[in-house]
N, C-alpha and C. Protein backbone atom coordinates (compact mmCIF):
# COMPACT_ATOMS: atom_id res chain seq x y z
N UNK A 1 -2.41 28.71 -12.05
CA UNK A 1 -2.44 27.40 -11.43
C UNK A 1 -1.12 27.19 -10.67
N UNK A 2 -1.29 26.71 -9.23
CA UNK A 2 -0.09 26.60 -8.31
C UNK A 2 0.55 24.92 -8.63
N UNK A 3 1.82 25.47 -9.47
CA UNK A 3 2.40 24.34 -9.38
C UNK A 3 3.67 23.23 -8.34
N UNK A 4 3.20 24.17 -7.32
CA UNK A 4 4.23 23.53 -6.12
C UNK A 4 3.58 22.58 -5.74
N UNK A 5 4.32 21.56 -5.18
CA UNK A 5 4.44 19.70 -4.83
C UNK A 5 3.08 19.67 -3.50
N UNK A 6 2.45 19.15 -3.68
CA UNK A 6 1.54 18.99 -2.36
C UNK A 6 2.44 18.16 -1.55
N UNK A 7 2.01 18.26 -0.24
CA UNK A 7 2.88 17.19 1.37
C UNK A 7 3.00 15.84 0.85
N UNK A 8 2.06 15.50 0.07
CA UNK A 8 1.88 13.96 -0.04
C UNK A 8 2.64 13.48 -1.33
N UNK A 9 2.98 14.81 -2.46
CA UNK A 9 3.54 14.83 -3.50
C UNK A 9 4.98 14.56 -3.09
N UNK A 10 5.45 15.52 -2.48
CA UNK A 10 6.82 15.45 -1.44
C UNK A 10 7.29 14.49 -1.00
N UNK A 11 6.35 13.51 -0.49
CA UNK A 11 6.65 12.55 0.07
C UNK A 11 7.24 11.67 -0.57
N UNK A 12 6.03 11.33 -1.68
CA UNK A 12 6.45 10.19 -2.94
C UNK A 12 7.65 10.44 -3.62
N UNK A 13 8.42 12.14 -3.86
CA UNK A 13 9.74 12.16 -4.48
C UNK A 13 10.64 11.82 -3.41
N UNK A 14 10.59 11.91 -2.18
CA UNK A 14 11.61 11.78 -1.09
C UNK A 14 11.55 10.43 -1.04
N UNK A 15 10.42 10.05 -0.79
CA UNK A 15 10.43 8.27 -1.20
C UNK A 15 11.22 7.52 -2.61
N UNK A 16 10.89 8.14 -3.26
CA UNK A 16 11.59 7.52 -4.62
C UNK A 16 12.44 7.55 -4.58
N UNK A 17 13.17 8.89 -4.01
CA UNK A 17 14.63 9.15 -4.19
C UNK A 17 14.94 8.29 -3.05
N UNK A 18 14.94 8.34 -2.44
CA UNK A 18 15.57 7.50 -1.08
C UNK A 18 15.53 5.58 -1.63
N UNK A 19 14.90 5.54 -2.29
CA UNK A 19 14.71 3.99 -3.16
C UNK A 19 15.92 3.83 -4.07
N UNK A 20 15.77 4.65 -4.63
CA UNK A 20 16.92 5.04 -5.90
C UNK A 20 18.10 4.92 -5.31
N UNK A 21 18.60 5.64 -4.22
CA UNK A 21 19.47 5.66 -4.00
C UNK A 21 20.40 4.59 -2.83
N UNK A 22 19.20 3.78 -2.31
CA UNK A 22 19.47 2.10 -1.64
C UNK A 22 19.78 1.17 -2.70
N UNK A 23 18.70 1.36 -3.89
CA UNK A 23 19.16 0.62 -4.92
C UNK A 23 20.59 0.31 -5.18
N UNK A 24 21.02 1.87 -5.66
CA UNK A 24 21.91 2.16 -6.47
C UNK A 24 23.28 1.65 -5.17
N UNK A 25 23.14 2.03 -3.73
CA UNK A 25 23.99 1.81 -2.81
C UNK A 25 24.00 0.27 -2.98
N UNK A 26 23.27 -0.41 -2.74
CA UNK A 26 23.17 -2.04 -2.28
C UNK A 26 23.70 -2.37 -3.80
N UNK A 27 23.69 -2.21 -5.36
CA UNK A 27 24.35 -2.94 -6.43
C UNK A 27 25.88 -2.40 -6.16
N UNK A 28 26.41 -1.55 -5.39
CA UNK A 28 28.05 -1.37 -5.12
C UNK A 28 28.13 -2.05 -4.35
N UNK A 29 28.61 -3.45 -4.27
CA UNK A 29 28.76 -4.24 -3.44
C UNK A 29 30.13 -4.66 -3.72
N UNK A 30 31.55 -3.50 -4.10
CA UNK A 30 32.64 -4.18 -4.69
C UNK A 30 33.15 -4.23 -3.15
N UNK A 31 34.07 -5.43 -2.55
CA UNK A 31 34.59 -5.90 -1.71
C UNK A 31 36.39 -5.93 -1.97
N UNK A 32 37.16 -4.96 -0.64
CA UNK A 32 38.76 -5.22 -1.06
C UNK A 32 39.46 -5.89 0.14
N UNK A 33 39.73 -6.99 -0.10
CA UNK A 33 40.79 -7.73 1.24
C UNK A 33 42.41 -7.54 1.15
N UNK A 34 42.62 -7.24 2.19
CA UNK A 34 44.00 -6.79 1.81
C UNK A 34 45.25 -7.39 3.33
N UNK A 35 45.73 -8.39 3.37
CA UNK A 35 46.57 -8.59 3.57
C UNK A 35 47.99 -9.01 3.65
N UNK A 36 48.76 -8.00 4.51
CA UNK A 36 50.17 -8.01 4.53
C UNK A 36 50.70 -7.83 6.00
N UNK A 37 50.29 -9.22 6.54
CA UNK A 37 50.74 -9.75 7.49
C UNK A 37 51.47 -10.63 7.46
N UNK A 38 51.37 -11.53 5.79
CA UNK A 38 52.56 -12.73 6.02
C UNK A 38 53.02 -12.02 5.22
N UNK A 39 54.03 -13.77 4.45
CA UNK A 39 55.39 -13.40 3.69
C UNK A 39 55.02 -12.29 2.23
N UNK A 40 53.85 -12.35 1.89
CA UNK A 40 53.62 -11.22 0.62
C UNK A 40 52.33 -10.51 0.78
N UNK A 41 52.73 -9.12 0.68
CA UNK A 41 51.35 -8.24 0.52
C UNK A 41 50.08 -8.83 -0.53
N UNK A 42 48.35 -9.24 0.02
CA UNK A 42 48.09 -9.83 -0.71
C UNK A 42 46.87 -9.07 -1.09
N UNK A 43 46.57 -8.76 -2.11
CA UNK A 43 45.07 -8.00 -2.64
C UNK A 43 44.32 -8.56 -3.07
N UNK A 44 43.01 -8.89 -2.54
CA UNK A 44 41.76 -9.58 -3.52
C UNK A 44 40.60 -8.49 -3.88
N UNK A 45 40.01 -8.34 -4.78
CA UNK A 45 39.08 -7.58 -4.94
C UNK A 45 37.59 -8.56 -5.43
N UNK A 46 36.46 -8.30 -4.68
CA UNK A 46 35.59 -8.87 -5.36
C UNK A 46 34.43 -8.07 -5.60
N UNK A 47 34.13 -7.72 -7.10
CA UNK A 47 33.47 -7.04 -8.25
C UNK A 47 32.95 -7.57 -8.74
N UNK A 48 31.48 -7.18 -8.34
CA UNK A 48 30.41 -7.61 -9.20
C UNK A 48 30.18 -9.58 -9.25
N UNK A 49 30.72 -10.09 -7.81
CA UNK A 49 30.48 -11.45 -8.15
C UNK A 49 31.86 -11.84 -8.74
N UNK A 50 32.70 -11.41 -9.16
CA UNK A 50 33.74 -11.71 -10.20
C UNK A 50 35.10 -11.54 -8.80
N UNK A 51 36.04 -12.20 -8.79
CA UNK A 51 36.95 -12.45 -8.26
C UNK A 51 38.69 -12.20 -8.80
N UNK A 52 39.28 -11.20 -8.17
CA UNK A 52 40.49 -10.48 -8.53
C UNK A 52 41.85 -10.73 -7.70
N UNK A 53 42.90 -11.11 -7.70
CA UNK A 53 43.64 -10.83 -6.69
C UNK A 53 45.28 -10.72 -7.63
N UNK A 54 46.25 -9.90 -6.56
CA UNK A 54 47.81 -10.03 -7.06
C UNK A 54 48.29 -10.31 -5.86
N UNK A 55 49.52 -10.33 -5.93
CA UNK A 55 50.39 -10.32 -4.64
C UNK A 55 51.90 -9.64 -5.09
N UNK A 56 52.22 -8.97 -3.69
CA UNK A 56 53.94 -8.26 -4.16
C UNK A 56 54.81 -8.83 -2.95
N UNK A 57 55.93 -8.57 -3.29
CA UNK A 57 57.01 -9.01 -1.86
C UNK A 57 56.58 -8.05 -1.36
N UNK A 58 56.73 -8.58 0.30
CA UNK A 58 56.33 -8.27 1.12
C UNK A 58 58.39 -7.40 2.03
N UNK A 59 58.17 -6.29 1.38
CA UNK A 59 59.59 -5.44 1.70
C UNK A 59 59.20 -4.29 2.07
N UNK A 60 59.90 -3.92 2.64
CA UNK A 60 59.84 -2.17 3.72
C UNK A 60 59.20 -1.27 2.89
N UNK A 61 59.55 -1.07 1.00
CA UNK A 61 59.22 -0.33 0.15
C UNK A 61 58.07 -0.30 -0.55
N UNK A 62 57.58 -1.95 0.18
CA UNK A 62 56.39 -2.15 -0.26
C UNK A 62 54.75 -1.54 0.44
N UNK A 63 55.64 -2.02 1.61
CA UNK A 63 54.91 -1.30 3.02
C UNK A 63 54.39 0.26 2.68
N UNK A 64 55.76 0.95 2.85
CA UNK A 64 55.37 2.67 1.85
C UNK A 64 55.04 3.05 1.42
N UNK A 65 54.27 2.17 0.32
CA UNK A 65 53.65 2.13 -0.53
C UNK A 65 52.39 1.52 -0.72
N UNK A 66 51.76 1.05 0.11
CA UNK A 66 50.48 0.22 0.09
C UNK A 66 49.65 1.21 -0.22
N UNK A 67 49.35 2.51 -0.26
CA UNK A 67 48.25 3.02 -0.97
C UNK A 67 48.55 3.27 -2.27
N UNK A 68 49.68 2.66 -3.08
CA UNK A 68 49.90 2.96 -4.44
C UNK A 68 49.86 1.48 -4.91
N UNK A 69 50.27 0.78 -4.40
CA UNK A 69 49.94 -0.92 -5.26
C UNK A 69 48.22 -1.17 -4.82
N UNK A 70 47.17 -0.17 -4.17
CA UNK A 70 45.96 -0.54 -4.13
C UNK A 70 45.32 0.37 -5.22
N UNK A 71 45.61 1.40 -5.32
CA UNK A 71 45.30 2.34 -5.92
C UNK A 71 45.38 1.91 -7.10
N UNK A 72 46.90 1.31 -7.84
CA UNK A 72 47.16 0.37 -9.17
C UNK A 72 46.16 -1.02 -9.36
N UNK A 73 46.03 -1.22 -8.51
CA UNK A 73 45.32 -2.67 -8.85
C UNK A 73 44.16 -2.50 -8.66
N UNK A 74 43.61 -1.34 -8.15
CA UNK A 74 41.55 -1.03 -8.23
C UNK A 74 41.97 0.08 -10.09
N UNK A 75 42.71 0.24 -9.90
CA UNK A 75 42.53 0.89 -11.33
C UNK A 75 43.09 -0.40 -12.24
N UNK A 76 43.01 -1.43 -12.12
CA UNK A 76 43.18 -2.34 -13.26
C UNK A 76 41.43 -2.89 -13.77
N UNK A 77 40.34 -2.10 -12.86
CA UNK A 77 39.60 -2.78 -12.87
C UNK A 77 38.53 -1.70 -13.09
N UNK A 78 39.24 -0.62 -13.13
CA UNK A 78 38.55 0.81 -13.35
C UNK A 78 37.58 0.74 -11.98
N UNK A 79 38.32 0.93 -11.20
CA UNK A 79 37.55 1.68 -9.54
C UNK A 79 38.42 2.22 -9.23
N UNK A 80 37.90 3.09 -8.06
CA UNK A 80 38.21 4.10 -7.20
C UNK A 80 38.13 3.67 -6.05
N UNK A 81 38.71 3.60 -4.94
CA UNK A 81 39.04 3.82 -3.83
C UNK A 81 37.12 4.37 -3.02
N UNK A 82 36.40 4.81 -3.61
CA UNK A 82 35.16 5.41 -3.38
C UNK A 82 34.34 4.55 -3.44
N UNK A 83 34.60 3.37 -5.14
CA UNK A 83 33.28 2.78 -5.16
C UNK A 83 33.73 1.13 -4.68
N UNK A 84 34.73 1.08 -3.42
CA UNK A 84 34.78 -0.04 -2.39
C UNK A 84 33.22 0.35 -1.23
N UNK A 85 32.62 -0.74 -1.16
CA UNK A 85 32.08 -0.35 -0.09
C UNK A 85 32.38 -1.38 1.41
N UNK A 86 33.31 -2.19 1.02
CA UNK A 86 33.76 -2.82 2.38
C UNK A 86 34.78 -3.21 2.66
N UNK A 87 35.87 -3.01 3.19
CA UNK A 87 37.78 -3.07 3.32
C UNK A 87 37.51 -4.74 4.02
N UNK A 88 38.05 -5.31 4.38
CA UNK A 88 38.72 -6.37 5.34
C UNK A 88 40.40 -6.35 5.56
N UNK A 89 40.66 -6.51 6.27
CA UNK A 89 42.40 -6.60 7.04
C UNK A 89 42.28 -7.16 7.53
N UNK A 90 43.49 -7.82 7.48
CA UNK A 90 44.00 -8.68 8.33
C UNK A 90 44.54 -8.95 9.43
N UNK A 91 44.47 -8.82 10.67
CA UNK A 91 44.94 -8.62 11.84
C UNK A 91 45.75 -8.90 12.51
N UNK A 92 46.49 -10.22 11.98
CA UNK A 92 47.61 -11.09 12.42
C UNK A 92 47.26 -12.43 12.39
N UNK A 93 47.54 -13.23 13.13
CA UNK A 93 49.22 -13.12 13.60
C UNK A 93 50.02 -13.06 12.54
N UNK A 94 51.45 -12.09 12.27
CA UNK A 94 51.83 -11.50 11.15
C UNK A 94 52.80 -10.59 11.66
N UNK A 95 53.48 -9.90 10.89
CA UNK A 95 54.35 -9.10 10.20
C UNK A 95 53.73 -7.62 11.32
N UNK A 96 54.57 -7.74 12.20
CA UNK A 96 54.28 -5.64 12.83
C UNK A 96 54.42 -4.83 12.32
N UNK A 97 55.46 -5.09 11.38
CA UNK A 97 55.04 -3.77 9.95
C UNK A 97 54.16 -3.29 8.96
N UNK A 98 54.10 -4.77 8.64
CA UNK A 98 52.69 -5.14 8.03
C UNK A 98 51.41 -4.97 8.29
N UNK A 99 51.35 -5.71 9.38
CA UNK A 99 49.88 -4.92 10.05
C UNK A 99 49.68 -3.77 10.42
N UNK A 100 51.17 -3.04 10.65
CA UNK A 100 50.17 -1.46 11.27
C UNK A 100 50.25 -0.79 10.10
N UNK A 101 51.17 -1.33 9.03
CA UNK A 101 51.00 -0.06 7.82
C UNK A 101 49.44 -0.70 6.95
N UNK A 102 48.89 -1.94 7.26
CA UNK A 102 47.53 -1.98 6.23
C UNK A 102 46.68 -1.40 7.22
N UNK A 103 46.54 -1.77 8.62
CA UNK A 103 45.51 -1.44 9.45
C UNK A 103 45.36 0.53 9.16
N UNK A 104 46.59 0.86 9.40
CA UNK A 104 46.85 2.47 9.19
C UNK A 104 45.91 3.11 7.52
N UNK A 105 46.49 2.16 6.83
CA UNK A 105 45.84 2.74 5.52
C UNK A 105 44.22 2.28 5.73
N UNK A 106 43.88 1.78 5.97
CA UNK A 106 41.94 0.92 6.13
C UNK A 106 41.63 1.85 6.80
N UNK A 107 42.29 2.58 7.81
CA UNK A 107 41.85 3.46 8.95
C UNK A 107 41.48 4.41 8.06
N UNK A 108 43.06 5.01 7.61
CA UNK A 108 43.02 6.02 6.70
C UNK A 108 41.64 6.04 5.49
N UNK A 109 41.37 5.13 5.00
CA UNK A 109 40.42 5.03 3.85
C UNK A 109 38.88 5.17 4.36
N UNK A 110 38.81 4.60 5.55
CA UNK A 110 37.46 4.98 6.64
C UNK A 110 37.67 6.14 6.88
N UNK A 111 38.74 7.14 7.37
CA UNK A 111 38.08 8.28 7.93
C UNK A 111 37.67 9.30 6.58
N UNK A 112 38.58 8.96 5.61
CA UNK A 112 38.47 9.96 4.43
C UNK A 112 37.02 9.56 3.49
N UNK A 113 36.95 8.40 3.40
CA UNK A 113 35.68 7.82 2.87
C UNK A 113 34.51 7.12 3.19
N UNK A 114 34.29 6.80 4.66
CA UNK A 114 33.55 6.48 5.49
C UNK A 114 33.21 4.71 4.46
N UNK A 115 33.87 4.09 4.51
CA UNK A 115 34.32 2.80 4.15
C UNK A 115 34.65 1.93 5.35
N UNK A 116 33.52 1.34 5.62
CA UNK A 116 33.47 0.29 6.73
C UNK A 116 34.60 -0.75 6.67
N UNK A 117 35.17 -1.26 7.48
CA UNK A 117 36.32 -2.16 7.73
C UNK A 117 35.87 -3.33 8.86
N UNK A 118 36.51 -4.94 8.14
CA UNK A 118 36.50 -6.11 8.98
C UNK A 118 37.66 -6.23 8.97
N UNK A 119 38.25 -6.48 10.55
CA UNK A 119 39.67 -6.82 11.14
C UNK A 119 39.64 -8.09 11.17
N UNK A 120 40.12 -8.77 10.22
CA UNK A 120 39.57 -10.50 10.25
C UNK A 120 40.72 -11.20 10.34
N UNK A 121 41.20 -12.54 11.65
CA UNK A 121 42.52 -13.26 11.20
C UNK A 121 41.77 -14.29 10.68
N UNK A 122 42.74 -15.20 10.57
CA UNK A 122 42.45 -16.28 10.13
C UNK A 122 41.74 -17.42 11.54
N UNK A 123 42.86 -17.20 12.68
CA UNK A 123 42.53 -17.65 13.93
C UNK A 123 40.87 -17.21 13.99
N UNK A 124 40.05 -16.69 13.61
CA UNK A 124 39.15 -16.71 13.99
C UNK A 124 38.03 -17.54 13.40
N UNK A 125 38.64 -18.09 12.17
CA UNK A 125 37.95 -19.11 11.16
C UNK A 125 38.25 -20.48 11.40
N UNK A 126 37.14 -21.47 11.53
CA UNK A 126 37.76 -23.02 10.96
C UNK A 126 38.93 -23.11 10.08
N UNK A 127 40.10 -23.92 10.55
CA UNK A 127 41.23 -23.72 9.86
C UNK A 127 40.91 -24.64 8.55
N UNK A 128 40.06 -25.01 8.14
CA UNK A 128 39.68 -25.35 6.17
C UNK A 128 39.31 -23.93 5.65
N UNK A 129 39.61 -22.74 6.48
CA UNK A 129 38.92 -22.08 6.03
C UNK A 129 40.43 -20.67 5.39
N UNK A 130 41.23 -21.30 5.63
CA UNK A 130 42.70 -20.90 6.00
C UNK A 130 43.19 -20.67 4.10
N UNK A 131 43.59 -19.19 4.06
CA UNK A 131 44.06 -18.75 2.40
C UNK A 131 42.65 -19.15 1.82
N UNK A 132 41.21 -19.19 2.19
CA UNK A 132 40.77 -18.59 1.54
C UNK A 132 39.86 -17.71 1.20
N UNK A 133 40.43 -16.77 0.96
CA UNK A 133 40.30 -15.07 0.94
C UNK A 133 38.84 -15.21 0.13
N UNK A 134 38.72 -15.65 -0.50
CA UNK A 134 37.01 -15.20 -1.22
C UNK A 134 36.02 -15.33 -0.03
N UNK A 135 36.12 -16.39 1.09
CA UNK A 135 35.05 -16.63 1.92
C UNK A 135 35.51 -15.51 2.78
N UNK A 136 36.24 -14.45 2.90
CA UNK A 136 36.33 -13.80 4.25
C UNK A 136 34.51 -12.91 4.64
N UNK A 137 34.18 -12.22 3.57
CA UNK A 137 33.48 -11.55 3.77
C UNK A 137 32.08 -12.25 4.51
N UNK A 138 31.84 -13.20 4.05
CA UNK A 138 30.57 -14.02 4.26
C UNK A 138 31.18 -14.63 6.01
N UNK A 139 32.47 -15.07 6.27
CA UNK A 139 32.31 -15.70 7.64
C UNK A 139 32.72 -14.36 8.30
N UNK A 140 33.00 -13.28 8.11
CA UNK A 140 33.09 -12.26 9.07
C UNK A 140 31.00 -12.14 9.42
N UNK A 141 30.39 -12.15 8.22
CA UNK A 141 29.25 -11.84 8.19
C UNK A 141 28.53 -12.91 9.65
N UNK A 142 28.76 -13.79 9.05
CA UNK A 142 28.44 -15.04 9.67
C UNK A 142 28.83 -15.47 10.95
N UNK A 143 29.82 -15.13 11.32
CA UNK A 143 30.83 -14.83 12.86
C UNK A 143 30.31 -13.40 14.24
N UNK A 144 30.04 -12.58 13.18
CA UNK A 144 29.11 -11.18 13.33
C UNK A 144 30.46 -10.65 14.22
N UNK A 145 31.76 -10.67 13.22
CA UNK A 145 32.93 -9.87 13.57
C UNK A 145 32.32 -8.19 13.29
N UNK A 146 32.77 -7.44 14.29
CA UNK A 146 32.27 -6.28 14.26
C UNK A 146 33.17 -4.95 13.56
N UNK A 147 32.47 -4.79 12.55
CA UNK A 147 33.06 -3.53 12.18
C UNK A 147 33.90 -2.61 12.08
N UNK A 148 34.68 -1.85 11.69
CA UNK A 148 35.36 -0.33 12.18
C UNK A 148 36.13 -0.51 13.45
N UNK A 149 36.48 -1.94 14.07
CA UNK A 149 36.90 -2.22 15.52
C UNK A 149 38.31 -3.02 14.66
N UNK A 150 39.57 -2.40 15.49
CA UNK A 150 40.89 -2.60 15.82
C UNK A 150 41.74 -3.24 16.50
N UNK A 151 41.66 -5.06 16.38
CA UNK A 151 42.60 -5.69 17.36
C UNK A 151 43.53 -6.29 17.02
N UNK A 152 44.75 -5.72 16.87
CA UNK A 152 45.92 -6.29 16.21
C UNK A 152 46.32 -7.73 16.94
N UNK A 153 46.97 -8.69 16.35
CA UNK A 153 47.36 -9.73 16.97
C UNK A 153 48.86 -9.57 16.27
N UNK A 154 49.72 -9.39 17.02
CA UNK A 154 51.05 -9.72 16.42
C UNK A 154 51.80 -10.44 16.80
N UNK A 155 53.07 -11.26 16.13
CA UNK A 155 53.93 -12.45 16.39
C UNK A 155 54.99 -11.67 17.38
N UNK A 156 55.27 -12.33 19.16
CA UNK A 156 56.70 -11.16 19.74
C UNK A 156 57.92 -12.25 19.23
């Protein structure tokens, strides 16, 4: 008796699997905002519905380091850098150090992990809408700010 998959058998596992694995994509919905454009580098993480954030001075050494105070603070929460599935940055108006060393690392984290990025200021929100970081994701959504796109605004 031939036990190989008939066309239509095939189908239904490629189907399933392909279900399974939207599923499993669409419940990683952890979200990381990260700006250090003003006076302090600021991290929010939002997991699972649940809401995270720290902040550090915002100093040259800190800058140098922005993939190690993200790296520390997704491991306070046991994630990886992998199971982000959406960055936001901040674009300005702000800090030129600041912005090109977060924009640089978001870049960095997209090309290595294909981790979509919103370049979001604040200028682009109703100013009630100003520090606060939990709504970014929904008015970038809502604004239909585009993606993986790079426009720094900086203070001369």
């Amino acid at each position: 008796m031939d036990k190989t998959p008939s066309s239509s058998e095939n189908c239904l596992i490629l189907f399933s699997s392909a279900l399974e694995f939207a599923i499993n994509k669409k419940i990683i919905m952890n979200k990381l905002i990260i700006d250090a454009a003003n006076e302090k580098i600021f991290l929010m993480l939002i997991k699972d519905k649940n809401i995270y954030s720290v902040s550090h001075e915002n100093s040259k050494t800190n800058y140098e380091k922005l993939t190690i105070l993200i790296n520390d603070f997704l491991n306070n929460y046991d994630l990886k850098i992998a199971e982000i599935s959406e960055l936001y940055v901040n674009r300005g108006p702000g800090s030129f150090a600041g912005i090109r060393n977060s924009l640089a690392v978001v870049k960095a984290f997209y090309v290595a992990q294909r981790i979509d990025y919103y370049c979001y200021s604040f200028n682009d929100f109703d100013k009630s809408y100003t520090n606060k970081y939990e709504k970014i994701p929904d008015l970038c959504n809502k604004l239909k700010i585009k993606k993986n796109l790079i426009n720094p605004i900086y203070i001369s």
